[in-house]
N, C-alpha and C. Protein backbone atom coordinates (compact mmCIF):
# COMPACT_ATOMS: atom_id res chain seq x y z
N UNK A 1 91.07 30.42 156.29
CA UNK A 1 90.26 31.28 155.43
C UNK A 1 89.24 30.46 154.62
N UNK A 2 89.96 29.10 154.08
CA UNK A 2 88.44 28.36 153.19
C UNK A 2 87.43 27.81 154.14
N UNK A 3 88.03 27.73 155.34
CA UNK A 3 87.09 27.22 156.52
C UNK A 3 86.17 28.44 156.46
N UNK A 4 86.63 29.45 156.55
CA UNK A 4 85.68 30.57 157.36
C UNK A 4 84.63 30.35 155.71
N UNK A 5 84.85 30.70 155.02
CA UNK A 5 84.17 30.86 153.78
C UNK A 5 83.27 29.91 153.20
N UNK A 6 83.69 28.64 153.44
CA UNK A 6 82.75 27.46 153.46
C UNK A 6 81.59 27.99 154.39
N UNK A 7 82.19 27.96 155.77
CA UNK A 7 80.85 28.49 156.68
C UNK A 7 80.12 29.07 156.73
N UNK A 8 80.65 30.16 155.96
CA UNK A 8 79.77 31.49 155.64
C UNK A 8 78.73 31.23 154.37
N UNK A 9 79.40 30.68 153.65
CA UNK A 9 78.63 30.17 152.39
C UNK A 9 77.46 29.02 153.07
N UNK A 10 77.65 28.24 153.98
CA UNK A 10 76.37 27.71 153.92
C UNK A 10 75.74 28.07 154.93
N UNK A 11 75.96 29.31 155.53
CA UNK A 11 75.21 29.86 156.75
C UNK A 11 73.74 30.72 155.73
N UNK A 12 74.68 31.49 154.91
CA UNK A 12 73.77 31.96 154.26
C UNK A 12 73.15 31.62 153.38
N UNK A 13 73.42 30.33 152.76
CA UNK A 13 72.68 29.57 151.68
C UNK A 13 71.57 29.37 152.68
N UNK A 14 71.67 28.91 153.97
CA UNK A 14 70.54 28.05 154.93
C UNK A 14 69.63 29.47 155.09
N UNK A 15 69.91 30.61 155.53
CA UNK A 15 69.31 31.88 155.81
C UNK A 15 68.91 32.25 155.08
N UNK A 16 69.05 32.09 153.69
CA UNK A 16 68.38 33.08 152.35
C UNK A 16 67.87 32.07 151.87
N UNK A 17 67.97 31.17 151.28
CA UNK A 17 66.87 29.94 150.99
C UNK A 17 66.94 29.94 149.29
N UNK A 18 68.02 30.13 148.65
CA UNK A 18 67.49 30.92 147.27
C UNK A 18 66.88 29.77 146.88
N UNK A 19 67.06 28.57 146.30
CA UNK A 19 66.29 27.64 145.77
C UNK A 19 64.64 28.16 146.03
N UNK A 20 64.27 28.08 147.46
CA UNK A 20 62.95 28.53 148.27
C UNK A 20 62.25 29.48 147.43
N UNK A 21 63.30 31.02 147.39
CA UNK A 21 63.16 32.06 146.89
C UNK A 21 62.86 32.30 145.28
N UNK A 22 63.93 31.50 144.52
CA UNK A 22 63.69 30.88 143.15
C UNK A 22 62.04 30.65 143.12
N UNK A 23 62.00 29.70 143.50
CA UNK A 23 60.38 28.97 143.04
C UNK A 23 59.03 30.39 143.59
N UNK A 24 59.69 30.66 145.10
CA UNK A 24 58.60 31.79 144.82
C UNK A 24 58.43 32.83 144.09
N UNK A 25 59.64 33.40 143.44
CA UNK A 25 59.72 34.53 142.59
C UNK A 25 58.68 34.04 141.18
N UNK A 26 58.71 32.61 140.49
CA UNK A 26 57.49 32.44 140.18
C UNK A 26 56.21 32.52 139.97
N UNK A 27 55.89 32.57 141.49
CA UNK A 27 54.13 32.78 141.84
C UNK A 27 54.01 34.15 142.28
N UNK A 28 55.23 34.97 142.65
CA UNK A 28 55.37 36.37 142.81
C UNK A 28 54.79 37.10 141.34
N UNK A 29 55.36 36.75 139.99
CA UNK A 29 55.35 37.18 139.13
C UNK A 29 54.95 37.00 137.92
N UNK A 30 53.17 36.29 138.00
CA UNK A 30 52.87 35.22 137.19
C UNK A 30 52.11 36.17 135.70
N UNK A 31 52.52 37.27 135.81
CA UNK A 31 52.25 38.64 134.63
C UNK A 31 53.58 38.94 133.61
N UNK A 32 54.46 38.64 134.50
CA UNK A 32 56.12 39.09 134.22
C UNK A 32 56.50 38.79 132.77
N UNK A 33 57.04 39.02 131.91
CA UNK A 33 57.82 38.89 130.78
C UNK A 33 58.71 38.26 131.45
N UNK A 34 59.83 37.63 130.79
CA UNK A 34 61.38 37.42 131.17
C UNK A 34 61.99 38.46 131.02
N UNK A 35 61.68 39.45 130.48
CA UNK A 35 62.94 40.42 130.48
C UNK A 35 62.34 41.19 131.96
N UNK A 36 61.12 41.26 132.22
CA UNK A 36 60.86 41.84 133.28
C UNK A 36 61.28 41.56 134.74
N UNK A 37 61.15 39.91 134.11
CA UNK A 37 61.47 39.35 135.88
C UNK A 37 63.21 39.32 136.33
N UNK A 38 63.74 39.56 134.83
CA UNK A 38 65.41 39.25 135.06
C UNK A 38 65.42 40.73 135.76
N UNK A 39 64.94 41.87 135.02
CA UNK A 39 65.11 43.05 136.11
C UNK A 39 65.48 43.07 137.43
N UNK A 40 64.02 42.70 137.52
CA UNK A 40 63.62 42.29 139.36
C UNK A 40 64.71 41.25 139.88
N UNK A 41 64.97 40.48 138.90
CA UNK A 41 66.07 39.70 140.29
C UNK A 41 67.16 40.40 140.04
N UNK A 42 67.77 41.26 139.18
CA UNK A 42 68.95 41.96 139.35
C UNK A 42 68.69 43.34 140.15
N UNK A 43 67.84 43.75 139.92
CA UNK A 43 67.10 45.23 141.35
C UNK A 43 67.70 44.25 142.81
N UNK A 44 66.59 43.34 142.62
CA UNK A 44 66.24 42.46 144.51
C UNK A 44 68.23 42.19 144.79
N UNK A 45 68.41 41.56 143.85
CA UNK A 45 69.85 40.98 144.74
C UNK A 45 70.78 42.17 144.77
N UNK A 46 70.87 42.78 143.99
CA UNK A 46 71.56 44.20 144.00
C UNK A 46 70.91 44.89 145.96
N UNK A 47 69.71 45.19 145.85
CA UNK A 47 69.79 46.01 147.12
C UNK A 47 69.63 44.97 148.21
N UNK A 48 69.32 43.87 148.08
CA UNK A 48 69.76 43.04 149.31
C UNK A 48 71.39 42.90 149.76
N UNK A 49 72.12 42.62 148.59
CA UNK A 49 73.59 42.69 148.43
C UNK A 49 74.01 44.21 149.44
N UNK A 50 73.20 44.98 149.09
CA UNK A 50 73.76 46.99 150.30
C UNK A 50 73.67 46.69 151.20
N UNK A 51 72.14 45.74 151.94
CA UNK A 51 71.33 45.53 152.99
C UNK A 51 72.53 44.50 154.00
N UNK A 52 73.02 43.53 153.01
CA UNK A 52 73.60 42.49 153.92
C UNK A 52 74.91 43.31 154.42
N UNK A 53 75.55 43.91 153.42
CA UNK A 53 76.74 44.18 153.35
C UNK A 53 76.61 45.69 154.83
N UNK A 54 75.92 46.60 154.83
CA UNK A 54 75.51 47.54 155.80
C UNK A 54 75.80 46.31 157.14
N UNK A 55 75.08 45.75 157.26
CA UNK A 55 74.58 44.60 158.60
C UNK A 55 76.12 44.22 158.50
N UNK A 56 77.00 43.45 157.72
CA UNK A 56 78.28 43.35 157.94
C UNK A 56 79.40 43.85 158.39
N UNK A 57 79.34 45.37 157.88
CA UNK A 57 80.26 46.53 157.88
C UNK A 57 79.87 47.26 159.22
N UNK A 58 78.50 47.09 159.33
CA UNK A 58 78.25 48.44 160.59
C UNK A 58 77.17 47.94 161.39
N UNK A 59 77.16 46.71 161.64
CA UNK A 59 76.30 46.22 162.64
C UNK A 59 76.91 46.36 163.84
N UNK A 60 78.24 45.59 164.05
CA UNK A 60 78.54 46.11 165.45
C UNK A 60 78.56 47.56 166.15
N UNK A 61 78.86 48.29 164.97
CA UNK A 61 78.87 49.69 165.58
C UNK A 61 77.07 49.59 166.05
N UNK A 62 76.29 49.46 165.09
CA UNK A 62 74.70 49.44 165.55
C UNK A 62 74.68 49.22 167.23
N UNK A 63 75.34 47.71 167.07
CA UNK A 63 75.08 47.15 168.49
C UNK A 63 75.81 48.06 169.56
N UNK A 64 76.93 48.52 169.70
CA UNK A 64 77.58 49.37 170.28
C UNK A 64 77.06 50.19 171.35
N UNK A 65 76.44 50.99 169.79
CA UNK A 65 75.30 52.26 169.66
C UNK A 65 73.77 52.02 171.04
N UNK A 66 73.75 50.90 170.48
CA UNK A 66 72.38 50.33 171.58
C UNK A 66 72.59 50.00 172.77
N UNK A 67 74.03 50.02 172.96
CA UNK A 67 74.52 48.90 174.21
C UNK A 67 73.98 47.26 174.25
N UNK A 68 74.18 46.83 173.14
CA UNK A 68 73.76 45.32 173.14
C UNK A 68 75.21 44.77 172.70
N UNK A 69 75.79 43.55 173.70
CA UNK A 69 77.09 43.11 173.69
C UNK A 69 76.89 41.94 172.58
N UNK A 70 77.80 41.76 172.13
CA UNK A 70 78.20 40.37 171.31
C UNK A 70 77.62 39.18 171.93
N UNK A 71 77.44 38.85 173.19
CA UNK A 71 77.04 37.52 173.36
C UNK A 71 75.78 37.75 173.49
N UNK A 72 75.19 38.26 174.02
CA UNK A 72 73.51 38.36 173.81
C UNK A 72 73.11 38.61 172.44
N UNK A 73 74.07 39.02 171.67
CA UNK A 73 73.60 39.12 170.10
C UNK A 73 73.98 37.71 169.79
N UNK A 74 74.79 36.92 169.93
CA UNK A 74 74.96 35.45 169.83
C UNK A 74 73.91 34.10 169.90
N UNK A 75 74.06 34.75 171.59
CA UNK A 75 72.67 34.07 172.29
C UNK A 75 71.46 34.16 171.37
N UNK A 76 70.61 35.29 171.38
CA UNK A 76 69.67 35.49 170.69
C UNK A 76 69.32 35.37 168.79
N UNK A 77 70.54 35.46 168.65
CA UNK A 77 70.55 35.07 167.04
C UNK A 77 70.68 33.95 166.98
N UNK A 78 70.91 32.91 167.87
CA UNK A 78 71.23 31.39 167.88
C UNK A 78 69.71 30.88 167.79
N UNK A 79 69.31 31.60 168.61
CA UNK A 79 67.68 31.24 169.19
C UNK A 79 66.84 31.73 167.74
N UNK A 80 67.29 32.41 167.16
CA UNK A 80 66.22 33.08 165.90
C UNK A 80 66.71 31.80 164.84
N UNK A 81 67.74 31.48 164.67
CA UNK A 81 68.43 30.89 163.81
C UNK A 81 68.10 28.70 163.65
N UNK A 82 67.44 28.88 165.25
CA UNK A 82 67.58 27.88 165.44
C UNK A 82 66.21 27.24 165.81
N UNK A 83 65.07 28.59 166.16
CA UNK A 83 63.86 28.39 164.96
C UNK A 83 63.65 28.61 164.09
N UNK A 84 64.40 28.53 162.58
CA UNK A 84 63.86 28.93 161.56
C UNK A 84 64.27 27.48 161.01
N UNK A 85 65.57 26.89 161.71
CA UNK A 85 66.49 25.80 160.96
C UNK A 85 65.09 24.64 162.05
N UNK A 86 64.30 24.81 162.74
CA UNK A 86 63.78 23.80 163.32
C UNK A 86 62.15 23.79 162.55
N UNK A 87 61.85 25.05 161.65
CA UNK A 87 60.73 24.96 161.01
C UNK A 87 60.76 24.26 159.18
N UNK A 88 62.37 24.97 159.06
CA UNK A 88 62.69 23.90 157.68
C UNK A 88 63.03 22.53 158.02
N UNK A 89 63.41 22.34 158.86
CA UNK A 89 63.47 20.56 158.81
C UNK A 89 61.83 19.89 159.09
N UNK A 90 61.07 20.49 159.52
CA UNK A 90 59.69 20.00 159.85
C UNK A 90 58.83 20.69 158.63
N UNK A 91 59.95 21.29 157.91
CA UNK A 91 58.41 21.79 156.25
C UNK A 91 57.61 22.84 156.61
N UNK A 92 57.97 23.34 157.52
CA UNK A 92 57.18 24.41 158.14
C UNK A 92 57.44 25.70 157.69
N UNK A 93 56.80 26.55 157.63
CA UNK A 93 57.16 28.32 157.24
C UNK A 93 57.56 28.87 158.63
N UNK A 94 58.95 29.17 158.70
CA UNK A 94 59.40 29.64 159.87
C UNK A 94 59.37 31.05 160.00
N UNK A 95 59.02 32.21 158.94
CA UNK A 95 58.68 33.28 158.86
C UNK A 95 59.28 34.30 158.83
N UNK A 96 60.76 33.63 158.99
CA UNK A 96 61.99 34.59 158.99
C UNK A 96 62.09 35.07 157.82
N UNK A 97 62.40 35.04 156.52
CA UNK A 97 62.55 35.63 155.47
C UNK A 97 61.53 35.25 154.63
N UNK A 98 60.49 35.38 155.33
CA UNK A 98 59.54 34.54 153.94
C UNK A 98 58.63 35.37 154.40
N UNK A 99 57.54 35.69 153.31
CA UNK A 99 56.57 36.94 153.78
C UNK A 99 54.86 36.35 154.57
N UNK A 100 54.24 36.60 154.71
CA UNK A 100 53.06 36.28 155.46
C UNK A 100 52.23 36.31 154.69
N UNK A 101 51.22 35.40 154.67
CA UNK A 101 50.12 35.17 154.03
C UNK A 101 49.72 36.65 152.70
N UNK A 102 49.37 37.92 154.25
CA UNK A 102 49.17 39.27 152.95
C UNK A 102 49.43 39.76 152.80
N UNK A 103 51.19 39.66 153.08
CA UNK A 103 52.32 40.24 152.35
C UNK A 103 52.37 39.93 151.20
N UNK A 104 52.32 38.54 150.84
CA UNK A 104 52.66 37.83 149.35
C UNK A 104 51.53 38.22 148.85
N UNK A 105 50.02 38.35 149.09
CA UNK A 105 49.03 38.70 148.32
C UNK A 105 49.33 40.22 147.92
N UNK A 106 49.71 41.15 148.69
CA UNK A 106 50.32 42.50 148.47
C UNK A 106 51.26 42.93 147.38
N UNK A 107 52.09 41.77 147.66
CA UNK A 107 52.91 41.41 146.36
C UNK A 107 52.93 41.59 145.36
N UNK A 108 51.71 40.42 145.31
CA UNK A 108 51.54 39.78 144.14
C UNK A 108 50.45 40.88 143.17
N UNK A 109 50.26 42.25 143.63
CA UNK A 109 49.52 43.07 143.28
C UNK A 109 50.30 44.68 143.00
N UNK A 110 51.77 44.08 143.77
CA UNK A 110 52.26 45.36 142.75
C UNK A 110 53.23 44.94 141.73
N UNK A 111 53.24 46.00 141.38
CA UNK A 111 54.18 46.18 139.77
C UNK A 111 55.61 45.40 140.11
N UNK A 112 56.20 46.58 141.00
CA UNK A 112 57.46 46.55 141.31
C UNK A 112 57.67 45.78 142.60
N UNK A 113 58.52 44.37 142.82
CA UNK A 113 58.45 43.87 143.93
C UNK A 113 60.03 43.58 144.07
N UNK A 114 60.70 44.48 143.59
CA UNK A 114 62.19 44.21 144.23
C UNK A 114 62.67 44.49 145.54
N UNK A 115 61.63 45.46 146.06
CA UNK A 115 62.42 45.96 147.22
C UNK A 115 61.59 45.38 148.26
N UNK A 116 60.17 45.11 148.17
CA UNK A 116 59.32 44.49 149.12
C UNK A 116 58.86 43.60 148.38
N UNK A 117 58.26 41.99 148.10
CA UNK A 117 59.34 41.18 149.27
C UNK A 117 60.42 40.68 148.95
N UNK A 118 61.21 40.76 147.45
CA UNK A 118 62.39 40.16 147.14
C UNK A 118 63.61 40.54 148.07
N UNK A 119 64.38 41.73 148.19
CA UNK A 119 65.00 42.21 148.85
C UNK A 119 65.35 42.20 149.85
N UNK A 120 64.03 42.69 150.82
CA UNK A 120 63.64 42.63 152.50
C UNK A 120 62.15 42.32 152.30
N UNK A 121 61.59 40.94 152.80
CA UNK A 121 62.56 40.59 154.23
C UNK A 121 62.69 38.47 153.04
N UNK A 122 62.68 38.75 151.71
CA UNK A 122 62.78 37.40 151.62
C UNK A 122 64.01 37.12 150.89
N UNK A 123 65.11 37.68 150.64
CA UNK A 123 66.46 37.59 150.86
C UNK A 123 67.80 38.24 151.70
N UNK A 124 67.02 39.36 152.35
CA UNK A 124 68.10 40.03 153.39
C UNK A 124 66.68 40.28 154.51
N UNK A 125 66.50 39.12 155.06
CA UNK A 125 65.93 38.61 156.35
C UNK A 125 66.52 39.30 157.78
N UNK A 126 65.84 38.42 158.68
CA UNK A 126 65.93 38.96 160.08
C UNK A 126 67.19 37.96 160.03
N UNK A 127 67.06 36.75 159.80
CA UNK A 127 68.27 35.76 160.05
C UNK A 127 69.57 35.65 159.29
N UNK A 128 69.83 35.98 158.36
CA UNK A 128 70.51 36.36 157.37
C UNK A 128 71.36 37.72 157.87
N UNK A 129 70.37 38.48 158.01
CA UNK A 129 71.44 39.85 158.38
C UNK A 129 72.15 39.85 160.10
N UNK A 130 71.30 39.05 160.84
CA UNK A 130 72.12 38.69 162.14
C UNK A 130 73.28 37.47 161.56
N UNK A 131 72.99 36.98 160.47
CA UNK A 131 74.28 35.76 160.30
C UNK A 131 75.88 36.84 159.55
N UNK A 132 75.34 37.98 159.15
CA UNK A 132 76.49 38.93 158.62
C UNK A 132 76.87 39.12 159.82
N UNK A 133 76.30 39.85 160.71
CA UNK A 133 77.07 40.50 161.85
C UNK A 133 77.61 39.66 162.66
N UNK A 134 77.18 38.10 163.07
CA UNK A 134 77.73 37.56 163.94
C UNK A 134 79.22 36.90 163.22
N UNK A 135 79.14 36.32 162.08
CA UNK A 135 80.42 36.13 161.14
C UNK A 135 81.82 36.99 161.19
N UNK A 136 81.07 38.10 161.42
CA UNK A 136 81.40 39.62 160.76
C UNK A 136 82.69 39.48 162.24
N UNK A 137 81.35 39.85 163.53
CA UNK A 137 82.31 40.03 164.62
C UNK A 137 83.31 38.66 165.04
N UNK A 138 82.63 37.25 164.51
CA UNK A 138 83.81 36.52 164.85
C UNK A 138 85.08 36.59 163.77
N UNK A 139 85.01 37.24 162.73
CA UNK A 139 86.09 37.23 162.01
C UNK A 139 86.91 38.93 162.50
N UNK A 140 86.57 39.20 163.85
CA UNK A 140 87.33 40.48 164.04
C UNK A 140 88.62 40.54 163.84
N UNK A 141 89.29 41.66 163.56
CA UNK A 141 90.93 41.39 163.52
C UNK A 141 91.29 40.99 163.01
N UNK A 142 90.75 39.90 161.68
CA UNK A 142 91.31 39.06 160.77
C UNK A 142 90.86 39.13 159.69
N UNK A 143 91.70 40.31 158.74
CA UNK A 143 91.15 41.10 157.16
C UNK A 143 90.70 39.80 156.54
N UNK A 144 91.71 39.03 156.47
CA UNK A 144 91.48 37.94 155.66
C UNK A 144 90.19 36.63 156.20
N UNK A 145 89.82 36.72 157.29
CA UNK A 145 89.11 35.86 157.44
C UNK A 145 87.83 36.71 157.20
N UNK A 146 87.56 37.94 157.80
CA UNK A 146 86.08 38.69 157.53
C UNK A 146 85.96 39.08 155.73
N UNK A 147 87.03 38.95 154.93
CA UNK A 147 87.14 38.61 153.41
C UNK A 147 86.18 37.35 153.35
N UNK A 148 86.80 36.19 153.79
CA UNK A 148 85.92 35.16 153.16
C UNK A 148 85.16 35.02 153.83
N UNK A 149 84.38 36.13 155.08
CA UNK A 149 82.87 35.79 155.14
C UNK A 149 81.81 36.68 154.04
N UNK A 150 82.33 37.97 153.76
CA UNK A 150 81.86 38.47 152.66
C UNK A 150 82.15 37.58 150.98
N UNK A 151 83.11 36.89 151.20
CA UNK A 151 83.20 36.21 149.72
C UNK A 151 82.10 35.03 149.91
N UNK A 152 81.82 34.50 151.02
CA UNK A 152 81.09 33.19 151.21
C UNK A 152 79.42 34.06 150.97
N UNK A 153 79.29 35.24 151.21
CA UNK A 153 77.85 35.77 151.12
C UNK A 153 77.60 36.14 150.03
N UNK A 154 78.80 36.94 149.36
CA UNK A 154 78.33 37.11 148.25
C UNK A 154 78.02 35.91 146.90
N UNK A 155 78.93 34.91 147.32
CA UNK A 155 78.63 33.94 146.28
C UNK A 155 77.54 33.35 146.47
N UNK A 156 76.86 33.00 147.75
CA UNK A 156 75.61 33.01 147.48
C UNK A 156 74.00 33.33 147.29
N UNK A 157 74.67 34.82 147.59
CA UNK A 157 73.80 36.32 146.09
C UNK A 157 74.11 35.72 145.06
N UNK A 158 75.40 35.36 144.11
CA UNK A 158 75.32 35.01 143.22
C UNK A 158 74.85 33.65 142.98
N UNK A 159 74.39 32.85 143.51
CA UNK A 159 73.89 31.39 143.35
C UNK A 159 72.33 31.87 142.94
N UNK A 160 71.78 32.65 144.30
CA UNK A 160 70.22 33.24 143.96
C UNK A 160 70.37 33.78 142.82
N UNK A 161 71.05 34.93 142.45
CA UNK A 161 70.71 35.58 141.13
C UNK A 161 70.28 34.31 140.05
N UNK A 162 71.69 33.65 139.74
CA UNK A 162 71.55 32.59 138.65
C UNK A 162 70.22 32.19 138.58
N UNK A 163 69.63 31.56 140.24
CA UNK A 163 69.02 30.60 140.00
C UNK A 163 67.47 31.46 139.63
N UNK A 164 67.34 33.08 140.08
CA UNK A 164 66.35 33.72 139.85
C UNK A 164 66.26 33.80 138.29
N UNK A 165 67.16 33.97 137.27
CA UNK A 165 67.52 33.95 135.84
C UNK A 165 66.59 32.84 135.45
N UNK A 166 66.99 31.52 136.37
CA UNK A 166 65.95 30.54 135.86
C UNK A 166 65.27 29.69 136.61
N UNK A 167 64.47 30.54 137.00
CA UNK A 167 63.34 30.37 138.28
C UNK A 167 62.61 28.99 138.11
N UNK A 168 61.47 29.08 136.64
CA UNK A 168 60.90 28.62 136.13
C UNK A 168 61.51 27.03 136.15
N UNK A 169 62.52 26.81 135.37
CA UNK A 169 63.28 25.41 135.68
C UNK A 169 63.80 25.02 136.82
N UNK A 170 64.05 26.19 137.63
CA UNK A 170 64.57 25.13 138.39
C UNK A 170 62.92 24.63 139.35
N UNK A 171 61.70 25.70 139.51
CA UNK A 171 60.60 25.10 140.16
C UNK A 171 60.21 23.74 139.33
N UNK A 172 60.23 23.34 137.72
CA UNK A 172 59.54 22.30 137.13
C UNK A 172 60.64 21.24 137.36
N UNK A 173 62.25 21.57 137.87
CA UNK A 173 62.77 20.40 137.78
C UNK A 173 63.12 19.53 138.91
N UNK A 174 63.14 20.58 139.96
CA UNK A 174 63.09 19.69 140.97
C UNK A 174 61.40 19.78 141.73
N UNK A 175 60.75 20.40 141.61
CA UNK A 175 59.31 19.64 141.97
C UNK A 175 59.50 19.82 143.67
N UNK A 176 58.20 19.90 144.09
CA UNK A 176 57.70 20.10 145.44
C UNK A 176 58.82 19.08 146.59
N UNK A 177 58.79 18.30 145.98
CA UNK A 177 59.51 17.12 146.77
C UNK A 177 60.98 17.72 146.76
N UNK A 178 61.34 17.86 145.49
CA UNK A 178 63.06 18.19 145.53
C UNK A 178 63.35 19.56 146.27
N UNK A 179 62.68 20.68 146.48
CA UNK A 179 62.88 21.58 146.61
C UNK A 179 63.06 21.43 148.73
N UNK A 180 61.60 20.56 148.94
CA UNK A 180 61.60 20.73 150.45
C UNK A 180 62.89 19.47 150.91
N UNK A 181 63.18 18.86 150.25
CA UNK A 181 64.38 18.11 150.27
C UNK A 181 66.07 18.78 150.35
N UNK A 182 66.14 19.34 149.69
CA UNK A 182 66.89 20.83 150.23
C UNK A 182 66.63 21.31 151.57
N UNK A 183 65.46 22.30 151.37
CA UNK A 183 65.08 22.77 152.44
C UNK A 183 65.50 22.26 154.07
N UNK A 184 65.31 20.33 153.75
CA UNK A 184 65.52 20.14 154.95
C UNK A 184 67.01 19.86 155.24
N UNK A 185 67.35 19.69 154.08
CA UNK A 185 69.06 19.31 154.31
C UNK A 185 69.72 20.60 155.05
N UNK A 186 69.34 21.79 154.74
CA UNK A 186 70.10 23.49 154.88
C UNK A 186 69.42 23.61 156.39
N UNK A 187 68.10 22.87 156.55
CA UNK A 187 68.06 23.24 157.79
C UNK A 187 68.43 22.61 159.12
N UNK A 188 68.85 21.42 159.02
CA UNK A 188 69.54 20.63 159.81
C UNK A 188 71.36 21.17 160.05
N UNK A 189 71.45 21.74 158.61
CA UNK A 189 72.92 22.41 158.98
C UNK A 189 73.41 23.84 159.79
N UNK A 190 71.72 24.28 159.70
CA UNK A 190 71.35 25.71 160.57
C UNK A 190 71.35 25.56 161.38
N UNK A 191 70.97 24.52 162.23
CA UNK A 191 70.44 24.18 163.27
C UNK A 191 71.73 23.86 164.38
N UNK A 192 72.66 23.28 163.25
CA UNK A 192 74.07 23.15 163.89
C UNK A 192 74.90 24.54 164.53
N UNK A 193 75.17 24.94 163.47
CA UNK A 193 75.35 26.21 163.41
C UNK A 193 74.34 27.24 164.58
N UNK A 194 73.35 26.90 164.62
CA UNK A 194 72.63 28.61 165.45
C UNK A 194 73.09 27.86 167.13
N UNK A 195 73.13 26.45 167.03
CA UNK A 195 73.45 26.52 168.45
C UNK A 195 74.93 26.30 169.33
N UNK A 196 75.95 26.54 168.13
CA UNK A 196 77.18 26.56 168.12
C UNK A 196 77.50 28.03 168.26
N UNK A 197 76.38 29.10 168.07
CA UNK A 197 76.36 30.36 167.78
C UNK A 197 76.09 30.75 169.11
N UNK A 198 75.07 29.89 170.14
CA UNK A 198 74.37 29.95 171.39
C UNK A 198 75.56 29.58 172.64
N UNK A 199 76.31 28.36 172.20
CA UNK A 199 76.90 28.12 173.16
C UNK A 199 78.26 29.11 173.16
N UNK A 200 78.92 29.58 172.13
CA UNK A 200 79.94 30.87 171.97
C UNK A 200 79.21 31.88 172.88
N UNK A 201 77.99 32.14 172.72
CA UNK A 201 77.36 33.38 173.35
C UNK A 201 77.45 33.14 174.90
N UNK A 202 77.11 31.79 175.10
CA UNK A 202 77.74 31.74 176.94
C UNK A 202 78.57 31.46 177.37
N UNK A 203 79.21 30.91 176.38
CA UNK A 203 80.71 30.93 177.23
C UNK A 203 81.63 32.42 177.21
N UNK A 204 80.99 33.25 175.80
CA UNK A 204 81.46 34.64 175.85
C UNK A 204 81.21 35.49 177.28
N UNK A 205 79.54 35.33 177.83
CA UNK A 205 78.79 35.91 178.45
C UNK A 205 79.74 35.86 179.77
N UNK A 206 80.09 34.65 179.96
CA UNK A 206 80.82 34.36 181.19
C UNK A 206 79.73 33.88 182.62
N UNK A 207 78.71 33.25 182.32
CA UNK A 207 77.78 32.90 182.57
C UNK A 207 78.01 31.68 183.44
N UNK A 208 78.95 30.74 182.70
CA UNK A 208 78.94 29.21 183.13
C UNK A 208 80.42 29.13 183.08
């Protein structure tokens, strides 16, 4: 169980990026009061928290529903997972949970930005919500192990919240350098992970 939960905890630390997210909520909100912006990060992590937790609880049924099997959801989430973990180790914007050029200008022009882009897609992402469901289905059958993949996600909702509380310090204290220094550490551990996610998917597939 602390195995599964460790994993889960840094699957989704690597997928949600909060440090990342921290510093942009910043330049997201350069009008904001503090009492305004604490809102917004308690709105954003609140409905990302429904978003992940939906993708956890009822993704497989989703997949079911579509006729898309577990290993091609493996396969292919390995492959999403494993360009995003190959654009943070190279400093790159991999585009998975991070918004596009005039998305963020869109943004940065409305009032209310909890639900677009804090929420979806720059904390309950394309990669992130395939890392619930694939967790999800390998912890099948085992209350206690699909427990500590939801305890490993939610604690780090609660790491983002904190660190959204204090956005501001943590962008002036660790600085451009410290931040993509992270970045690349979480994505080298993604990278492990999405293709450990790839090779389950073929040996599930029955392929090889």
């Amino acid at each position: 169980m602390f195995r599964t939960a460790t994993v889960s905890f840094a699957t989704f630390f690597a997928t949600i990026g909060p440090v990342d997210i921290a510093a942009l909520l910043v330049a997201l909100t350069p009008y904001h009061t503090a009492n305004e912006r604490r809102l917004l990060a308690f709105r954003s992590v609140f409905i990302a928290s429904g978003i992940l937790l939906f993708f956890a609880f009822g993704g497989m049924a989703l997949l079911d529903w579509l006729g898309i099997s577990l290993a091609a959801l493996r396969i292919s989430g390995g492959i999403l997972l494993l360009v995003l973990a190959i654009s943070m180790v190279f400093g790159k914007n991999g585009g998975e949970s991070r918004s596009s050029e005039k998305e963020t200008i869109e943004a940065m022009q409305k009032k209310d930005i909890a639900v677009f882009p804090l929420a979806m897609p720059l904390i309950a992402g394309p990669a992130s919500t395939v890392a619930a469901v694939l967790l999800m289905a390998g912890a099948k059958g085992h209350l206690l192990e699909q427990v500590a993949v939801i305890v490993g996600m939610m604690a780090v909702l609660g790491v983002t919240l904190m660190l959204f509380m204090v956005a501001s310090s943590v962008q002036r204290v660790l600085g451009v350098t410290g931040l993509h220094v992270i970045s690349r550490m979480a994505g080298m551990l993604l990278a492990a992970l999405a293709v450990q996610f790839m090779l389950d998917g073929i040996n599930e597939s029955g392929v090889l």
